[in-house]
C-alpha atoms as a PDB file:
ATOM      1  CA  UNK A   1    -111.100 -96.928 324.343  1.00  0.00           C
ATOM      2  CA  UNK A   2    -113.893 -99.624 323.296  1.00  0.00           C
ATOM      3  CA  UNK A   3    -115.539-102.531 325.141  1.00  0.00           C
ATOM      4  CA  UNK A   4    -116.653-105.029 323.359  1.00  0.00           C
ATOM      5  CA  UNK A   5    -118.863-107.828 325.555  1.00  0.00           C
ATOM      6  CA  UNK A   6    -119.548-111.050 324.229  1.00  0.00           C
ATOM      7  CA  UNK A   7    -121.032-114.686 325.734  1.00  0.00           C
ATOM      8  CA  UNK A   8    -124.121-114.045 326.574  1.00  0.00           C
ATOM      9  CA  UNK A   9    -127.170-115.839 325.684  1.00  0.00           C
ATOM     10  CA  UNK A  10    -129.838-118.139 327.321  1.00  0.00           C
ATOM     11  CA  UNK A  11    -129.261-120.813 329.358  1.00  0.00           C
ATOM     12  CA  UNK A  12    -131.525-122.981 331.917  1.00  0.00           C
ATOM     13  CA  UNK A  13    -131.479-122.292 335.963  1.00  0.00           C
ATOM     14  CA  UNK A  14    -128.272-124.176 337.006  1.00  0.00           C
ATOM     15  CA  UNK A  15    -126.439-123.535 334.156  1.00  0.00           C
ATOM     16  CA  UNK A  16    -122.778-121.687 333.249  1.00  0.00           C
ATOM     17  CA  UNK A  17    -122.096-119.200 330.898  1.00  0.00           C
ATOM     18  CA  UNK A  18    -118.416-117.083 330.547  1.00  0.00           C
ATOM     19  CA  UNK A  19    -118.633-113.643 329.420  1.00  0.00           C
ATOM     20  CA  UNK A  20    -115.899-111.658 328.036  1.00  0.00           C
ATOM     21  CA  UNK A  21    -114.825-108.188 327.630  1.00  0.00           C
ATOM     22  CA  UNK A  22    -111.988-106.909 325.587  1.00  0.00           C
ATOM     23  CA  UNK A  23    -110.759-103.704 325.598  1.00  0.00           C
ATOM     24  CA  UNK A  24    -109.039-102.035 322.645  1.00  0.00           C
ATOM     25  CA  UNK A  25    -107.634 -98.573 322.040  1.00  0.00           C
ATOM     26  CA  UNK A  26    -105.026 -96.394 324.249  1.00  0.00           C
ATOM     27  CA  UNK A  27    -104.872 -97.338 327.688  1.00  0.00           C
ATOM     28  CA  UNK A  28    -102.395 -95.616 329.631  1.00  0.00           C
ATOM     29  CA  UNK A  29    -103.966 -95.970 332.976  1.00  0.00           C
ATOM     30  CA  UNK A  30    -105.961 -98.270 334.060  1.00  0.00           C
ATOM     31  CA  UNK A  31    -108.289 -98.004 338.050  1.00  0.00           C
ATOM     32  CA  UNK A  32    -110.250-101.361 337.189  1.00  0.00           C
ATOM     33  CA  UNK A  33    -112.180-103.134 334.917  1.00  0.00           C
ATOM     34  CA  UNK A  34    -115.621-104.477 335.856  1.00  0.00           C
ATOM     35  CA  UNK A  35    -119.321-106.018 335.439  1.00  0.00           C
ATOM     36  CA  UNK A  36    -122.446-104.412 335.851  1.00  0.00           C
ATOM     37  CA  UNK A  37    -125.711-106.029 335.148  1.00  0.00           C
ATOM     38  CA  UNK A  38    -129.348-104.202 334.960  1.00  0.00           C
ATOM     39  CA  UNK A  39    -132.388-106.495 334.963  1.00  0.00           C
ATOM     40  CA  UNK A  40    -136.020-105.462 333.447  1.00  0.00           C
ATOM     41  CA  UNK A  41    -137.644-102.787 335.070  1.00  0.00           C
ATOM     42  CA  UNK A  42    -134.607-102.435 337.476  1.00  0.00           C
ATOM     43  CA  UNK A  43    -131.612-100.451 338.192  1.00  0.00           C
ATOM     44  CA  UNK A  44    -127.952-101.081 336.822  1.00  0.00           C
ATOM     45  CA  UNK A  45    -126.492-103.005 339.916  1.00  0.00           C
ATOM     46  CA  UNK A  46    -122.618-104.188 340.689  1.00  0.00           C
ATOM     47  CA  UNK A  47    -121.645-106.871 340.303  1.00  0.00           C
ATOM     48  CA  UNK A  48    -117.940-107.836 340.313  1.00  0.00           C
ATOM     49  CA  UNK A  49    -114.462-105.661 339.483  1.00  0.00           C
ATOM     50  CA  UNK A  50    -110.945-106.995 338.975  1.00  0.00           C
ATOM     51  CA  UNK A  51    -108.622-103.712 339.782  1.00  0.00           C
ATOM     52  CA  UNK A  52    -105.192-103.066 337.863  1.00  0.00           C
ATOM     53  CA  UNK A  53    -103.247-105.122 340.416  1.00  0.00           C
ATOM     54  CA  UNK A  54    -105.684-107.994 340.334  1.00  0.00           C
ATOM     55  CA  UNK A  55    -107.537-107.254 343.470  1.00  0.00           C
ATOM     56  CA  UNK A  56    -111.008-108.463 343.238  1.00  0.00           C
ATOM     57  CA  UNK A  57    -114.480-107.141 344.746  1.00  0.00           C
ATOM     58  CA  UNK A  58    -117.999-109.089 344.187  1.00  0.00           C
ATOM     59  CA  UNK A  59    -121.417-107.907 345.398  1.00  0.00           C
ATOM     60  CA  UNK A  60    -122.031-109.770 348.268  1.00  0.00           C
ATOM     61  CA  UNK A  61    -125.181-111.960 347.024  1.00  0.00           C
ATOM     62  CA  UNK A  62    -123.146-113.501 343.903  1.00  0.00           C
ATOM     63  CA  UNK A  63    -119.456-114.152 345.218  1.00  0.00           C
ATOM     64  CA  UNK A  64    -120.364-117.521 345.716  1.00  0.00           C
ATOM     65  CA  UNK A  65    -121.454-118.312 342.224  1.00  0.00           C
ATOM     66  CA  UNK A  66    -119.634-115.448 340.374  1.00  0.00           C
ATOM     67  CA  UNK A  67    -116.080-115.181 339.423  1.00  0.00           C
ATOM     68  CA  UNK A  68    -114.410-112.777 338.139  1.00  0.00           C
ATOM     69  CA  UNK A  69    -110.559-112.773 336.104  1.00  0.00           C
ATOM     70  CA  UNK A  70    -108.212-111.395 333.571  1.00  0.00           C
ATOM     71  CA  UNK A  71    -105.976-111.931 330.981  1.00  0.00           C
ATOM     72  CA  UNK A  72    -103.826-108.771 330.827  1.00  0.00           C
ATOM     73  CA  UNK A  73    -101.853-109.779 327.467  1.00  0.00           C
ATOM     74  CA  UNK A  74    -105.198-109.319 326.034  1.00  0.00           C
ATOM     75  CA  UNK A  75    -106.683-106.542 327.751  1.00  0.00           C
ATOM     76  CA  UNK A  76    -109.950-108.681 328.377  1.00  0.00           C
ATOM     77  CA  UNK A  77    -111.639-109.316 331.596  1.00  0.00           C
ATOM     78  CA  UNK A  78    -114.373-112.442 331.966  1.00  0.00           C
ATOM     79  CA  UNK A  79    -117.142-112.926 334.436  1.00  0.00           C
ATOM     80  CA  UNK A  80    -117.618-116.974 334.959  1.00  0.00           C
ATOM     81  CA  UNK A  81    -121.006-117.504 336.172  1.00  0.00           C
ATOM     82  CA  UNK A  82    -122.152-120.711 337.609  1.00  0.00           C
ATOM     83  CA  UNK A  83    -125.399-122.262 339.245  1.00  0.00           C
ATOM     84  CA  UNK A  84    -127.347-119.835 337.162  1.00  0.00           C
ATOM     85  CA  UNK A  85    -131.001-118.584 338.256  1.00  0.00           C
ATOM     86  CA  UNK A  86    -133.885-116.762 336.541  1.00  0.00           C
ATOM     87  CA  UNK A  87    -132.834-113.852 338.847  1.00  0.00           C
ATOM     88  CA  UNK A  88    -129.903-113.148 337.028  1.00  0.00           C
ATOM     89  CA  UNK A  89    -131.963-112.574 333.709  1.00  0.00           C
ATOM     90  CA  UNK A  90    -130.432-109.201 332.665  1.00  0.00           C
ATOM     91  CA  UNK A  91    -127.814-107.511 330.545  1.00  0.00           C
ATOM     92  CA  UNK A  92    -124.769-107.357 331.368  1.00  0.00           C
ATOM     93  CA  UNK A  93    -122.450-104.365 330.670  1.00  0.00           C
ATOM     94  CA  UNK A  94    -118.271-104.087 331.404  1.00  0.00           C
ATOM     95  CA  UNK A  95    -116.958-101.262 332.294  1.00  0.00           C
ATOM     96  CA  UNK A  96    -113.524-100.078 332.290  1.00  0.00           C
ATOM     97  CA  UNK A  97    -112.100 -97.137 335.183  1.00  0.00           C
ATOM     98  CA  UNK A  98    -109.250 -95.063 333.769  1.00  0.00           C
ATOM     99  CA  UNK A  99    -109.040 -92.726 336.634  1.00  0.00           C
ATOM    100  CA  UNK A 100    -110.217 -89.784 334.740  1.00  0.00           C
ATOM    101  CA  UNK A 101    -113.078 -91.524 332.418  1.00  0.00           C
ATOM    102  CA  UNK A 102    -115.450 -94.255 332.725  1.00  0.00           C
ATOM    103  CA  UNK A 103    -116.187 -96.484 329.288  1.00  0.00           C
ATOM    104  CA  UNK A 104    -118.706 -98.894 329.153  1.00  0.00           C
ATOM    105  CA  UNK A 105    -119.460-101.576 326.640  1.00  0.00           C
ATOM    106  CA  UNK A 106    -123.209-101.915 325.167  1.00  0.00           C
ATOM    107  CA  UNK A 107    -123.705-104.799 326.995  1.00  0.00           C
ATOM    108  CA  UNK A 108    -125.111-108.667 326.530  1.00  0.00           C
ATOM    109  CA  UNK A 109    -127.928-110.401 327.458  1.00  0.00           C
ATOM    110  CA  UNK A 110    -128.370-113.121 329.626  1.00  0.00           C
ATOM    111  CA  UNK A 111    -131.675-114.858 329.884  1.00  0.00           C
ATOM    112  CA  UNK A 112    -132.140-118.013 332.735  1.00  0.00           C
ATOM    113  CA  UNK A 113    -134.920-119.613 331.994  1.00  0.00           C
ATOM    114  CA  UNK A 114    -136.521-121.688 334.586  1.00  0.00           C
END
């Protein structure tokens, strides 16, 4: 299984920006697919998951801005980001749970400037 990310880029504070992941390759099982982010000189933090059934779970400081979805024909999950900040400067990796393996993409950046 591969992740590919794509979408990021720089934008100002305030701004939107979509990422995307797609995932290709066998996937028989499937736990959840999600977004992680890790910001300069910080730890990789969590930041929203869309599970097999479509249950979703945000980190509590971005639900309001963040939203996550999926298109299952495609096997791609995107992260819609709104009201952008210089806080969320970072890369941003996807990460797919298949119960007995976890894959993760190489990640894009996202730069807010302010």
């Amino acid at each position: 299984v591969q992740l590919v990310e794509t979408g990021g880029g720089l934008v100002q504070a305030g701004g939107s920006l979509r990422l995307s992941c797609a995932a290709s390759g066998s996937i028989f099982r499937m736990n959840y697919m999600g977004w992680y982010r890790q910001a300069p000189g910080k730890q990789r933090e969590f930041v929203a998951l869309i599970t097999n059934d479509g249950r979703t779970n945000y980190a509590d400081s971005l639900k309001d801005r963040f939203t996550i979805s999926r298109d299952n024909a495609k096997n791609t999950v995107h992260l819609q980001m709104n009201s952008l900040k210089p806080d969320d400067t970072g890369v941003y990796y996807c990460k797919i749970d298949l119960y007995s393996d976890n894959v993760w993409g190489q990640g894009t950046q996202v730069t807010v400037s302010s």
